[in-house]
Protein backbone atom coordinates (compact mmCIF):
# COMPACT_ATOMS: atom_id res chain seq x y z
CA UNK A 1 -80.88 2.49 -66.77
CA UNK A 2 -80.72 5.07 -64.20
CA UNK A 3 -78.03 7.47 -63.70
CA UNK A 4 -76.86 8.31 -60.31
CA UNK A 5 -74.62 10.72 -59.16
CA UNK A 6 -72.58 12.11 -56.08
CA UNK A 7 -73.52 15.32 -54.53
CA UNK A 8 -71.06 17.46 -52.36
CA UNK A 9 -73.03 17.18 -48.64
CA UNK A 10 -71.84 20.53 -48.21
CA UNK A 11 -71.94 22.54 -51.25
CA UNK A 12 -74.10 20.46 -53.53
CA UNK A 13 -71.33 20.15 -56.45
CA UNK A 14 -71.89 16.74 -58.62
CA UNK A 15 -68.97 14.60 -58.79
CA UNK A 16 -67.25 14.62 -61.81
CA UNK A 17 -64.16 12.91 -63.12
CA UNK A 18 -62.07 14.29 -60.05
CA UNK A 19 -60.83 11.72 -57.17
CA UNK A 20 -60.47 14.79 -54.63
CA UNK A 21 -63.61 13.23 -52.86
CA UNK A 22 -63.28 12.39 -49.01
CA UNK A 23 -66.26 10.41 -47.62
CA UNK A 24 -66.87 10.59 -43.73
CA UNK A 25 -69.12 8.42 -41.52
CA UNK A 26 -71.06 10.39 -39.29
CA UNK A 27 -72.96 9.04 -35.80
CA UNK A 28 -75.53 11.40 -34.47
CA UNK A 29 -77.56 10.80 -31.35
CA UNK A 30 -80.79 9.73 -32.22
CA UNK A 31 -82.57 11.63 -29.57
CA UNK A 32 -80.50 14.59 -30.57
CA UNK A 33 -80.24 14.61 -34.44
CA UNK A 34 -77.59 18.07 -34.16
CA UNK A 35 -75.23 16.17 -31.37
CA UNK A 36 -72.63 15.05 -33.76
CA UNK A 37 -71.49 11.84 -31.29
CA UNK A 38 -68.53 10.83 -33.84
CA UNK A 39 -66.75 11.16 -37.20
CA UNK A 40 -64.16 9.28 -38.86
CA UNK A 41 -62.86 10.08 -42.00
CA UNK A 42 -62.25 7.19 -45.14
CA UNK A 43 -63.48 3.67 -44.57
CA UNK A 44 -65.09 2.67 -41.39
CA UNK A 45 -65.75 -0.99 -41.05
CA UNK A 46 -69.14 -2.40 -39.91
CA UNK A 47 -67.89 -2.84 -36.47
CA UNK A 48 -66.67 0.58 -35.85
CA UNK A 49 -68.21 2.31 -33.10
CA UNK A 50 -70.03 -0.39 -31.68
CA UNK A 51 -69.93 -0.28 -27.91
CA UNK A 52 -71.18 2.44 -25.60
CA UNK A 53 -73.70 5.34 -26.80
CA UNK A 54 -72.15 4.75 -30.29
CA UNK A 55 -74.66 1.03 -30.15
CA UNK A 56 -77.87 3.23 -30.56
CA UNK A 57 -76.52 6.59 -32.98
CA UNK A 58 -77.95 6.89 -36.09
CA UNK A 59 -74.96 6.67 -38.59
CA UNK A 60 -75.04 8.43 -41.84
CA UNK A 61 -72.32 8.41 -44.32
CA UNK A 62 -71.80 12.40 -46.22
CA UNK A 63 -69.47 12.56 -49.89
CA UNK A 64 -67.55 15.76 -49.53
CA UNK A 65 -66.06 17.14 -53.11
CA UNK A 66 -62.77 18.22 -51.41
CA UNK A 67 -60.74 19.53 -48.84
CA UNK A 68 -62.10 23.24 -48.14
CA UNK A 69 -65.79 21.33 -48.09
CA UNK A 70 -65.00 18.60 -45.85
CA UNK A 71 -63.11 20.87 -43.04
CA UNK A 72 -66.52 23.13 -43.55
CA UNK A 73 -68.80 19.88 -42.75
CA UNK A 74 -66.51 19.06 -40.27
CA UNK A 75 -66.53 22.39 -38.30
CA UNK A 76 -70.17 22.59 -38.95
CA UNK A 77 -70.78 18.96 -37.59
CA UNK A 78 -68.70 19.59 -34.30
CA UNK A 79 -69.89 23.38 -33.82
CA UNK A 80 -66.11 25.10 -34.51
CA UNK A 81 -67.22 28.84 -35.32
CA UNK A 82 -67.37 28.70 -38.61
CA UNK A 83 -66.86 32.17 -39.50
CA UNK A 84 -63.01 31.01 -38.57
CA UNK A 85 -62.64 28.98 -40.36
């Protein structure tokens, strides 16, 4: 049996027992891996996104340990300064 855990995409904490975790689907332009194209936060279904540049993004889901951590990843994926965040 292997264990397998859930890592924080932005800080690296390990999911524990807490249900703070907020998951976010991510579509980045595969010609430009930093051009966040789209994000939606909690489930997405399969369909989502599915017309227009969205058909060819690379989609990547990110596990985020809590509020302060996902409006970090957030500002970090759209390119808010940071620093004012």
């Amino acid at each position: 049996m292997t264990f397998q855990a859930v890592k924080c995409d932005e800080c690296g904490h390990i999911q524990g027992e807490s249900n703070h975790w907020t998951r976010m689907t991510i579509w980045l332009d595969r010609d430009a891996p930093d051009r966040c194209l789209g994000v939606a936060v909690g489930p997405v279904s399969e369909d989502a996104m599915a017309t227009g540049e969205y058909t060819m993004a690379k989609k990547e889901i990110h596990d985020l340990c809590g509020q302060g951590c996902a409006v970090k990843h957030l500002a970090k994926l759209l390119k808010w300064n940071v620093a004012e965040v």
